[in-house]
C-alpha atoms as a PDB file:
ATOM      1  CA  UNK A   1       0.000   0.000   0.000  1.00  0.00           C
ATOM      2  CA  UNK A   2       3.183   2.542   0.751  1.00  0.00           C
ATOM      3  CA  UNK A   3       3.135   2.058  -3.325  1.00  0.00           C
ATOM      4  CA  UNK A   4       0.502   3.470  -4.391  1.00  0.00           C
ATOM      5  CA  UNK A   5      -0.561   6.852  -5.822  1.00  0.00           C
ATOM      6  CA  UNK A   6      -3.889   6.686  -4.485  1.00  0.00           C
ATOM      7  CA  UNK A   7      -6.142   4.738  -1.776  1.00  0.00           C
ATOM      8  CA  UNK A   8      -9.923   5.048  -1.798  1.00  0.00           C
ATOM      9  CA  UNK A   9     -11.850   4.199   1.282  1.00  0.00           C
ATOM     10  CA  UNK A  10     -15.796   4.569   1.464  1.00  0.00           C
ATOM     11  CA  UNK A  11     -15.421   6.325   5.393  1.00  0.00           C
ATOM     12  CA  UNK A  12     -12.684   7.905   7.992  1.00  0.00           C
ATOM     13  CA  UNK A  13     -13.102   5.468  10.522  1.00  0.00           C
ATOM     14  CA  UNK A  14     -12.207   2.786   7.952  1.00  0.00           C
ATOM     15  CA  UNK A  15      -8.960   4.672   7.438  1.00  0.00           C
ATOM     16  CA  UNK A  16      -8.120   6.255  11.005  1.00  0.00           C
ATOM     17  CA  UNK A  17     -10.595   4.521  13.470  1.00  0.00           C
ATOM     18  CA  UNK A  18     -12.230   6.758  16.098  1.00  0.00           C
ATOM     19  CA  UNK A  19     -11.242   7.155  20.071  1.00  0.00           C
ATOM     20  CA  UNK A  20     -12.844   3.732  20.932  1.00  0.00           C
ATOM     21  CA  UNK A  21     -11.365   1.617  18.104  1.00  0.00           C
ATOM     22  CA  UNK A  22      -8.161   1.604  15.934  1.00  0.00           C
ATOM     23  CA  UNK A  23      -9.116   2.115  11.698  1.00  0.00           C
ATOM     24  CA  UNK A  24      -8.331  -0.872   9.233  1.00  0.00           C
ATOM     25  CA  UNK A  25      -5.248   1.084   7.791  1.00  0.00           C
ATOM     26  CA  UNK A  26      -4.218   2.437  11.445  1.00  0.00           C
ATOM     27  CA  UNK A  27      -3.827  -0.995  12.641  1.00  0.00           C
ATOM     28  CA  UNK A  28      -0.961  -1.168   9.946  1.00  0.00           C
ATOM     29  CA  UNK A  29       1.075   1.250  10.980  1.00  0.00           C
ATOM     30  CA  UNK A  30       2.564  -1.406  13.329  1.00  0.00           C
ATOM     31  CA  UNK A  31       3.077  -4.877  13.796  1.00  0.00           C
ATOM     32  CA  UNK A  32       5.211  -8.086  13.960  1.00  0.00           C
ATOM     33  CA  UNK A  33       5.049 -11.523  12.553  1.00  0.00           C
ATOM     34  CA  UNK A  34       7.201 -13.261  15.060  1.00  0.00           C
ATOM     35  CA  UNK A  35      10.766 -14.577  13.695  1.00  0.00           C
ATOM     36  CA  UNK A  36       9.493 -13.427  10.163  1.00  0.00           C
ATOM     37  CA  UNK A  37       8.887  -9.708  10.086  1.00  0.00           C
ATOM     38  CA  UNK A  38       8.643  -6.509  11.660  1.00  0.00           C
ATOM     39  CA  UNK A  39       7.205  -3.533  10.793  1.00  0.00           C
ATOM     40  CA  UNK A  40       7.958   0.057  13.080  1.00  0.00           C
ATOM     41  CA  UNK A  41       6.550   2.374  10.868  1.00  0.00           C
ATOM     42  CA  UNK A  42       3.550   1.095   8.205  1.00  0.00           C
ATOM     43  CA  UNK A  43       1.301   2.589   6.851  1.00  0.00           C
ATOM     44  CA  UNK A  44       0.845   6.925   7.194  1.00  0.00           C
ATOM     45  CA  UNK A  45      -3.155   7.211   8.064  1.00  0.00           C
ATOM     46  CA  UNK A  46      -2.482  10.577   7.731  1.00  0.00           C
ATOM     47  CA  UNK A  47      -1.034  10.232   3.891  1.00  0.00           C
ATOM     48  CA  UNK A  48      -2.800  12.827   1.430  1.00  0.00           C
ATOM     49  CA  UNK A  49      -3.287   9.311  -1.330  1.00  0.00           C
ATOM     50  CA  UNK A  50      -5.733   8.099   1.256  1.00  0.00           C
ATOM     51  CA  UNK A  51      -9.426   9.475   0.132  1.00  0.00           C
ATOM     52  CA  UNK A  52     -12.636   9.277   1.486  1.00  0.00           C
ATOM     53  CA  UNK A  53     -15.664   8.398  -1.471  1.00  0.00           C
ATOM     54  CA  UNK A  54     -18.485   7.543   0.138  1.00  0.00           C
ATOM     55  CA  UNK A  55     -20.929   4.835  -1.761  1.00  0.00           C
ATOM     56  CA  UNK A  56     -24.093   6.273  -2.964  1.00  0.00           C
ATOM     57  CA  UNK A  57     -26.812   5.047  -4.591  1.00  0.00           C
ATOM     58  CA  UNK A  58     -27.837   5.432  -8.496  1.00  0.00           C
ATOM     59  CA  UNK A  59     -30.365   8.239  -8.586  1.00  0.00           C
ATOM     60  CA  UNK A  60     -31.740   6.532 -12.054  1.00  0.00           C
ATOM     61  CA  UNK A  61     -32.145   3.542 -10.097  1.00  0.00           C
ATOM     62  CA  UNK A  62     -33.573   4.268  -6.616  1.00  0.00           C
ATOM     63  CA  UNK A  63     -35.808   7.465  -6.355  1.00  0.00           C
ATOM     64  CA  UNK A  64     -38.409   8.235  -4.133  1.00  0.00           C
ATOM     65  CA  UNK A  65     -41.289   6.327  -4.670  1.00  0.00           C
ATOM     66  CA  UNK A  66     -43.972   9.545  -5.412  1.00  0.00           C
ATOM     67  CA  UNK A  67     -41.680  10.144  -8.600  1.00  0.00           C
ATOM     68  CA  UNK A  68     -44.707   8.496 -10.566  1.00  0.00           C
ATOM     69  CA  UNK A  69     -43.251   9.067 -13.868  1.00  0.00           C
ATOM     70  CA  UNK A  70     -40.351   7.345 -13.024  1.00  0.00           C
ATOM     71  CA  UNK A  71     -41.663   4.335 -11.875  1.00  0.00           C
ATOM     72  CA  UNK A  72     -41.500   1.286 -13.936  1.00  0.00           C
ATOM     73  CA  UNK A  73     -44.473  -0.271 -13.614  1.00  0.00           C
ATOM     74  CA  UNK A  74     -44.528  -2.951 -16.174  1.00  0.00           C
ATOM     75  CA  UNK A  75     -42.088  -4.965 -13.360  1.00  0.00           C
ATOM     76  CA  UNK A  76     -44.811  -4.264 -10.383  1.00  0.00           C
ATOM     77  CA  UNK A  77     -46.258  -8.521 -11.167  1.00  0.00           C
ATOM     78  CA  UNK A  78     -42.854  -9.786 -10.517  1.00  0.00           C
ATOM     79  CA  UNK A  79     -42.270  -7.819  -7.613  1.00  0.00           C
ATOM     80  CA  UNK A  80     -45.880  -8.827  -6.285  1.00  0.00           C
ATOM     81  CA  UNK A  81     -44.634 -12.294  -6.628  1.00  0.00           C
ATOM     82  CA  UNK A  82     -42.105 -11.840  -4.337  1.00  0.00           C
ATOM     83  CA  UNK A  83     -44.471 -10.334  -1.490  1.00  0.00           C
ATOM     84  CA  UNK A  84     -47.222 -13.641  -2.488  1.00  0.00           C
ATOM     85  CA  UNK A  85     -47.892 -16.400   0.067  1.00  0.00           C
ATOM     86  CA  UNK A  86     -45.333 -18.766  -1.735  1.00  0.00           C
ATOM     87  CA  UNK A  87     -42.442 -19.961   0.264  1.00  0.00           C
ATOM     88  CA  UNK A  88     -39.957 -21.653  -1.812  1.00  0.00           C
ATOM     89  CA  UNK A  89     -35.987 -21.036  -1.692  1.00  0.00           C
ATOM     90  CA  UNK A  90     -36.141 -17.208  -3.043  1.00  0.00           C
ATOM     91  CA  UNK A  91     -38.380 -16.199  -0.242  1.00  0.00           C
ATOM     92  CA  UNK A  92     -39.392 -17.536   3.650  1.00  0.00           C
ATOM     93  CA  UNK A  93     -42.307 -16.450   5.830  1.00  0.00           C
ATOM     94  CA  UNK A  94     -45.260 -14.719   4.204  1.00  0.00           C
ATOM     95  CA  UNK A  95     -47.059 -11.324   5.422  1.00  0.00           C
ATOM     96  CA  UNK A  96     -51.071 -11.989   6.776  1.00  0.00           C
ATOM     97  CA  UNK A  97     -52.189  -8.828   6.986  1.00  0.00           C
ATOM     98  CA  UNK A  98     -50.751  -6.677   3.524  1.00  0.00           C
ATOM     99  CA  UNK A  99     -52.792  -3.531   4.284  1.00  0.00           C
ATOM    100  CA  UNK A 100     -50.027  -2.481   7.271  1.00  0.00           C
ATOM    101  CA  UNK A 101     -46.737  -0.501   6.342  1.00  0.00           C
ATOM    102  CA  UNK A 102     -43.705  -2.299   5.608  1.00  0.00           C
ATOM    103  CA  UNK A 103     -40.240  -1.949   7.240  1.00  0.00           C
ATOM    104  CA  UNK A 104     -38.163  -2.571   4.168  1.00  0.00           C
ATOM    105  CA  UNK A 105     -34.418  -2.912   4.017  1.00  0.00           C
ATOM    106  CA  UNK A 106     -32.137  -4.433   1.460  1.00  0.00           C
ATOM    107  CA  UNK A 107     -28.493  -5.279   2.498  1.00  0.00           C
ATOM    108  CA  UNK A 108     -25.414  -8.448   2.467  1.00  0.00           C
ATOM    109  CA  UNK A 109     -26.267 -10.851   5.527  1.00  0.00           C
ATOM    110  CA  UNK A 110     -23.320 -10.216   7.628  1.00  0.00           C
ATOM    111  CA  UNK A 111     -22.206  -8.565  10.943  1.00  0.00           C
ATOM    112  CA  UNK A 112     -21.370  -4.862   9.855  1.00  0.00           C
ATOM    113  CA  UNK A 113     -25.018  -4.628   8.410  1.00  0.00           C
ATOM    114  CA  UNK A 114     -26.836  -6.058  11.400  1.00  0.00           C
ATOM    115  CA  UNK A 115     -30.253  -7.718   9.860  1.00  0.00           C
ATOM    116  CA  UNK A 116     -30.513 -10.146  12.599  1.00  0.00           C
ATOM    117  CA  UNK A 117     -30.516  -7.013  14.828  1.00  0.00           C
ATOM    118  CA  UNK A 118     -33.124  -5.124  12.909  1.00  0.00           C
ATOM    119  CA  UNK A 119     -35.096  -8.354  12.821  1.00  0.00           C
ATOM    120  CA  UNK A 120     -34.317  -9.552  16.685  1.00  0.00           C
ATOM    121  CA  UNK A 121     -35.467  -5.118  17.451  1.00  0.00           C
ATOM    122  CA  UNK A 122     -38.599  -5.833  16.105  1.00  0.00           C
ATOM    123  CA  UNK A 123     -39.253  -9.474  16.861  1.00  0.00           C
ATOM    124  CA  UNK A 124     -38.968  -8.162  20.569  1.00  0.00           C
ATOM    125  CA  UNK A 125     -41.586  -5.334  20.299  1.00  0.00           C
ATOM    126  CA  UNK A 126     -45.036  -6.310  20.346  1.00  0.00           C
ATOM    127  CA  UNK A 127     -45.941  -2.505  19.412  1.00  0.00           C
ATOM    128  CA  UNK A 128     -43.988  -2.555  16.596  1.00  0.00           C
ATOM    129  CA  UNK A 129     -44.914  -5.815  15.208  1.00  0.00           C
ATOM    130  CA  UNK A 130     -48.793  -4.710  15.639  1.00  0.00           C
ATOM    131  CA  UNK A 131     -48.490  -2.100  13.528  1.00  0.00           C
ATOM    132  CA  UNK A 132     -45.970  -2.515  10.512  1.00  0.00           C
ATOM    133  CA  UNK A 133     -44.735  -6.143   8.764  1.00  0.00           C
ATOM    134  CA  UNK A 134     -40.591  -6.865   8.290  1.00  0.00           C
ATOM    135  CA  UNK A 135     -39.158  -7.009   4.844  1.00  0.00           C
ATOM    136  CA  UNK A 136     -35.627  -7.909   4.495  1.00  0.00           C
ATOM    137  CA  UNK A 137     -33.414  -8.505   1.331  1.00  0.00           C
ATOM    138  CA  UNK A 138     -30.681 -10.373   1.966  1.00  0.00           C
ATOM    139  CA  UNK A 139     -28.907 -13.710   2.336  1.00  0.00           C
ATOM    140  CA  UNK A 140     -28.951 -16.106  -0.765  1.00  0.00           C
ATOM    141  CA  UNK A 141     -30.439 -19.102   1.143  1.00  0.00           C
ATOM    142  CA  UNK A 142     -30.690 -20.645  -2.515  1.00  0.00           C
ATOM    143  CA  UNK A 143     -27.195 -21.952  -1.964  1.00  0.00           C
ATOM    144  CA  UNK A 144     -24.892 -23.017   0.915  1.00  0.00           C
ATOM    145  CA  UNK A 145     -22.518 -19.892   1.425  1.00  0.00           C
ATOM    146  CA  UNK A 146     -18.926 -20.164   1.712  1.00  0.00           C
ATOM    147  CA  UNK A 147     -18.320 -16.898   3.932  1.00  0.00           C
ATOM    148  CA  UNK A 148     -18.437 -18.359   7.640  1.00  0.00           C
ATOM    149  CA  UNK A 149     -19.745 -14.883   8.599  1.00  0.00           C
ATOM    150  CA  UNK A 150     -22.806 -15.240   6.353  1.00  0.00           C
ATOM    151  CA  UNK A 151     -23.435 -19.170   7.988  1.00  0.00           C
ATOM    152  CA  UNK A 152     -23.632 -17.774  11.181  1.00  0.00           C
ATOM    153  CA  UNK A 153     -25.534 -14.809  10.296  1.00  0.00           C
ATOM    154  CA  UNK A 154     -28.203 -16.956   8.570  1.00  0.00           C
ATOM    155  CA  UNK A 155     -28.348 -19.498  11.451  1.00  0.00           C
ATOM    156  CA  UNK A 156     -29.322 -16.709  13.733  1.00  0.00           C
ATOM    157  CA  UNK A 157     -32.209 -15.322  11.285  1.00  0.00           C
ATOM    158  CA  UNK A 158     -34.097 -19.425  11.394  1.00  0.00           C
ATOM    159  CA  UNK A 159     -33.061 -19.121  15.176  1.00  0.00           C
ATOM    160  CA  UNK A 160     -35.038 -15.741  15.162  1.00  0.00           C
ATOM    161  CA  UNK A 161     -37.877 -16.564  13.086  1.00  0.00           C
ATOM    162  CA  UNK A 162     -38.757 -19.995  14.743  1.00  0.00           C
ATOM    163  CA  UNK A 163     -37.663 -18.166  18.418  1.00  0.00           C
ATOM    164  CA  UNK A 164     -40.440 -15.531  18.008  1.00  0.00           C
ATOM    165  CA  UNK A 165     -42.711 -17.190  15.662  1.00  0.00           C
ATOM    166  CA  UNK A 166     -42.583 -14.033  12.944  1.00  0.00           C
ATOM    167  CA  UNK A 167     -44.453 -15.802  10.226  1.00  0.00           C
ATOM    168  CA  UNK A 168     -47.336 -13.692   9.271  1.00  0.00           C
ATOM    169  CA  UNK A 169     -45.393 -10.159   9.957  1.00  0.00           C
ATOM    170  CA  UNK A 170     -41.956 -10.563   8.294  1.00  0.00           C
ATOM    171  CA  UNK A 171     -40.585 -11.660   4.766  1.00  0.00           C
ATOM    172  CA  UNK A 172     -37.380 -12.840   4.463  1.00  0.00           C
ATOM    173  CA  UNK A 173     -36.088 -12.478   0.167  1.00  0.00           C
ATOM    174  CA  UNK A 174     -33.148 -13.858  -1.534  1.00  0.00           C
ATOM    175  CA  UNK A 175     -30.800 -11.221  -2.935  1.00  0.00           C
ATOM    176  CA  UNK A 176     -32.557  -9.817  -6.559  1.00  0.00           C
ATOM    177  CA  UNK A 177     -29.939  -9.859  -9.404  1.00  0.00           C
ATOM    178  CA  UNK A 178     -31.867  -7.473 -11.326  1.00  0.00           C
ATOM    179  CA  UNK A 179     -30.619  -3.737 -10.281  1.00  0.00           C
ATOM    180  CA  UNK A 180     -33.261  -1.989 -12.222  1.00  0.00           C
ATOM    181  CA  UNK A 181     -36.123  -4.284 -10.389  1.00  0.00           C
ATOM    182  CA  UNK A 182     -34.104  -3.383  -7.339  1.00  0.00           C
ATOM    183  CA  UNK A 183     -34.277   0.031  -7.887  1.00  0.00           C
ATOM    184  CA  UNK A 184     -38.282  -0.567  -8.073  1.00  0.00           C
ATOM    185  CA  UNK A 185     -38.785  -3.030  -5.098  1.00  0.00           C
END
Protein backbone atom coordinates (compact mmCIF):
# COMPACT_ATOMS: atom_id res chain seq x y z
CA UNK A 1 0.00 0.00 0.00
CA UNK A 2 3.18 2.54 0.75
CA UNK A 3 3.14 2.06 -3.32
CA UNK A 4 0.50 3.47 -4.39
CA UNK A 5 -0.56 6.85 -5.82
CA UNK A 6 -3.89 6.69 -4.48
CA UNK A 7 -6.14 4.74 -1.78
CA UNK A 8 -9.92 5.05 -1.80
CA UNK A 9 -11.85 4.20 1.28
CA UNK A 10 -15.80 4.57 1.46
CA UNK A 11 -15.42 6.32 5.39
CA UNK A 12 -12.68 7.90 7.99
CA UNK A 13 -13.10 5.47 10.52
CA UNK A 14 -12.21 2.79 7.95
CA UNK A 15 -8.96 4.67 7.44
CA UNK A 16 -8.12 6.25 11.00
CA UNK A 17 -10.60 4.52 13.47
CA UNK A 18 -12.23 6.76 16.10
CA UNK A 19 -11.24 7.15 20.07
CA UNK A 20 -12.84 3.73 20.93
CA UNK A 21 -11.36 1.62 18.10
CA UNK A 22 -8.16 1.60 15.93
CA UNK A 23 -9.12 2.11 11.70
CA UNK A 24 -8.33 -0.87 9.23
CA UNK A 25 -5.25 1.08 7.79
CA UNK A 26 -4.22 2.44 11.44
CA UNK A 27 -3.83 -0.99 12.64
CA UNK A 28 -0.96 -1.17 9.95
CA UNK A 29 1.07 1.25 10.98
CA UNK A 30 2.56 -1.41 13.33
CA UNK A 31 3.08 -4.88 13.80
CA UNK A 32 5.21 -8.09 13.96
CA UNK A 33 5.05 -11.52 12.55
CA UNK A 34 7.20 -13.26 15.06
CA UNK A 35 10.77 -14.58 13.69
CA UNK A 36 9.49 -13.43 10.16
CA UNK A 37 8.89 -9.71 10.09
CA UNK A 38 8.64 -6.51 11.66
CA UNK A 39 7.20 -3.53 10.79
CA UNK A 40 7.96 0.06 13.08
CA UNK A 41 6.55 2.37 10.87
CA UNK A 42 3.55 1.10 8.21
CA UNK A 43 1.30 2.59 6.85
CA UNK A 44 0.85 6.92 7.19
CA UNK A 45 -3.15 7.21 8.06
CA UNK A 46 -2.48 10.58 7.73
CA UNK A 47 -1.03 10.23 3.89
CA UNK A 48 -2.80 12.83 1.43
CA UNK A 49 -3.29 9.31 -1.33
CA UNK A 50 -5.73 8.10 1.26
CA UNK A 51 -9.43 9.48 0.13
CA UNK A 52 -12.64 9.28 1.49
CA UNK A 53 -15.66 8.40 -1.47
CA UNK A 54 -18.48 7.54 0.14
CA UNK A 55 -20.93 4.83 -1.76
CA UNK A 56 -24.09 6.27 -2.96
CA UNK A 57 -26.81 5.05 -4.59
CA UNK A 58 -27.84 5.43 -8.50
CA UNK A 59 -30.36 8.24 -8.59
CA UNK A 60 -31.74 6.53 -12.05
CA UNK A 61 -32.14 3.54 -10.10
CA UNK A 62 -33.57 4.27 -6.62
CA UNK A 63 -35.81 7.46 -6.35
CA UNK A 64 -38.41 8.24 -4.13
CA UNK A 65 -41.29 6.33 -4.67
CA UNK A 66 -43.97 9.55 -5.41
CA UNK A 67 -41.68 10.14 -8.60
CA UNK A 68 -44.71 8.50 -10.57
CA UNK A 69 -43.25 9.07 -13.87
CA UNK A 70 -40.35 7.35 -13.02
CA UNK A 71 -41.66 4.34 -11.87
CA UNK A 72 -41.50 1.29 -13.94
CA UNK A 73 -44.47 -0.27 -13.61
CA UNK A 74 -44.53 -2.95 -16.17
CA UNK A 75 -42.09 -4.96 -13.36
CA UNK A 76 -44.81 -4.26 -10.38
CA UNK A 77 -46.26 -8.52 -11.17
CA UNK A 78 -42.85 -9.79 -10.52
CA UNK A 79 -42.27 -7.82 -7.61
CA UNK A 80 -45.88 -8.83 -6.28
CA UNK A 81 -44.63 -12.29 -6.63
CA UNK A 82 -42.11 -11.84 -4.34
CA UNK A 83 -44.47 -10.33 -1.49
CA UNK A 84 -47.22 -13.64 -2.49
CA UNK A 85 -47.89 -16.40 0.07
CA UNK A 86 -45.33 -18.77 -1.73
CA UNK A 87 -42.44 -19.96 0.26
CA UNK A 88 -39.96 -21.65 -1.81
CA UNK A 89 -35.99 -21.04 -1.69
CA UNK A 90 -36.14 -17.21 -3.04
CA UNK A 91 -38.38 -16.20 -0.24
CA UNK A 92 -39.39 -17.54 3.65
CA UNK A 93 -42.31 -16.45 5.83
CA UNK A 94 -45.26 -14.72 4.20
CA UNK A 95 -47.06 -11.32 5.42
CA UNK A 96 -51.07 -11.99 6.78
CA UNK A 97 -52.19 -8.83 6.99
CA UNK A 98 -50.75 -6.68 3.52
CA UNK A 99 -52.79 -3.53 4.28
CA UNK A 100 -50.03 -2.48 7.27
CA UNK A 101 -46.74 -0.50 6.34
CA UNK A 102 -43.70 -2.30 5.61
CA UNK A 103 -40.24 -1.95 7.24
CA UNK A 104 -38.16 -2.57 4.17
CA UNK A 105 -34.42 -2.91 4.02
CA UNK A 106 -32.14 -4.43 1.46
CA UNK A 107 -28.49 -5.28 2.50
CA UNK A 108 -25.41 -8.45 2.47
CA UNK A 109 -26.27 -10.85 5.53
CA UNK A 110 -23.32 -10.22 7.63
CA UNK A 111 -22.21 -8.57 10.94
CA UNK A 112 -21.37 -4.86 9.85
CA UNK A 113 -25.02 -4.63 8.41
CA UNK A 114 -26.84 -6.06 11.40
CA UNK A 115 -30.25 -7.72 9.86
CA UNK A 116 -30.51 -10.15 12.60
CA UNK A 117 -30.52 -7.01 14.83
CA UNK A 118 -33.12 -5.12 12.91
CA UNK A 119 -35.10 -8.35 12.82
CA UNK A 120 -34.32 -9.55 16.69
CA UNK A 121 -35.47 -5.12 17.45
CA UNK A 122 -38.60 -5.83 16.10
CA UNK A 123 -39.25 -9.47 16.86
CA UNK A 124 -38.97 -8.16 20.57
CA UNK A 125 -41.59 -5.33 20.30
CA UNK A 126 -45.04 -6.31 20.35
CA UNK A 127 -45.94 -2.51 19.41
CA UNK A 128 -43.99 -2.55 16.60
CA UNK A 129 -44.91 -5.82 15.21
CA UNK A 130 -48.79 -4.71 15.64
CA UNK A 131 -48.49 -2.10 13.53
CA UNK A 132 -45.97 -2.52 10.51
CA UNK A 133 -44.74 -6.14 8.76
CA UNK A 134 -40.59 -6.87 8.29
CA UNK A 135 -39.16 -7.01 4.84
CA UNK A 136 -35.63 -7.91 4.49
CA UNK A 137 -33.41 -8.50 1.33
CA UNK A 138 -30.68 -10.37 1.97
CA UNK A 139 -28.91 -13.71 2.34
CA UNK A 140 -28.95 -16.11 -0.77
CA UNK A 141 -30.44 -19.10 1.14
CA UNK A 142 -30.69 -20.64 -2.51
CA UNK A 143 -27.20 -21.95 -1.96
CA UNK A 144 -24.89 -23.02 0.92
CA UNK A 145 -22.52 -19.89 1.42
CA UNK A 146 -18.93 -20.16 1.71
CA UNK A 147 -18.32 -16.90 3.93
CA UNK A 148 -18.44 -18.36 7.64
CA UNK A 149 -19.75 -14.88 8.60
CA UNK A 150 -22.81 -15.24 6.35
CA UNK A 151 -23.43 -19.17 7.99
CA UNK A 152 -23.63 -17.77 11.18
CA UNK A 153 -25.53 -14.81 10.30
CA UNK A 154 -28.20 -16.96 8.57
CA UNK A 155 -28.35 -19.50 11.45
CA UNK A 156 -29.32 -16.71 13.73
CA UNK A 157 -32.21 -15.32 11.28
CA UNK A 158 -34.10 -19.43 11.39
CA UNK A 159 -33.06 -19.12 15.18
CA UNK A 160 -35.04 -15.74 15.16
CA UNK A 161 -37.88 -16.56 13.09
CA UNK A 162 -38.76 -19.99 14.74
CA UNK A 163 -37.66 -18.17 18.42
CA UNK A 164 -40.44 -15.53 18.01
CA UNK A 165 -42.71 -17.19 15.66
CA UNK A 166 -42.58 -14.03 12.94
CA UNK A 167 -44.45 -15.80 10.23
CA UNK A 168 -47.34 -13.69 9.27
CA UNK A 169 -45.39 -10.16 9.96
CA UNK A 170 -41.96 -10.56 8.29
CA UNK A 171 -40.58 -11.66 4.77
CA UNK A 172 -37.38 -12.84 4.46
CA UNK A 173 -36.09 -12.48 0.17
CA UNK A 174 -33.15 -13.86 -1.53
CA UNK A 175 -30.80 -11.22 -2.94
CA UNK A 176 -32.56 -9.82 -6.56
CA UNK A 177 -29.94 -9.86 -9.40
CA UNK A 178 -31.87 -7.47 -11.33
CA UNK A 179 -30.62 -3.74 -10.28
CA UNK A 180 -33.26 -1.99 -12.22
CA UNK A 181 -36.12 -4.28 -10.39
CA UNK A 182 -34.10 -3.38 -7.34
CA UNK A 183 -34.28 0.03 -7.89
CA UNK A 184 -38.28 -0.57 -8.07
CA UNK A 185 -38.78 -3.03 -5.10
Amino acid sequence: MNHTDFIITSTFQEIAGNKDTIGQYESHMAFTMPGLYCVVHGIDVFDPKLNIVSPRADTNLYFPYTDKNKRLTALHPKIEELFSDVENDEHLCVLKDNKKPIIFTMARLDRVKNLTGLVELYAKSPKLRQLVNLVIVGGDRRKESKDLEEQAEMKKMYRLIETYNLNGQFRWISPQMNRVRNGEL
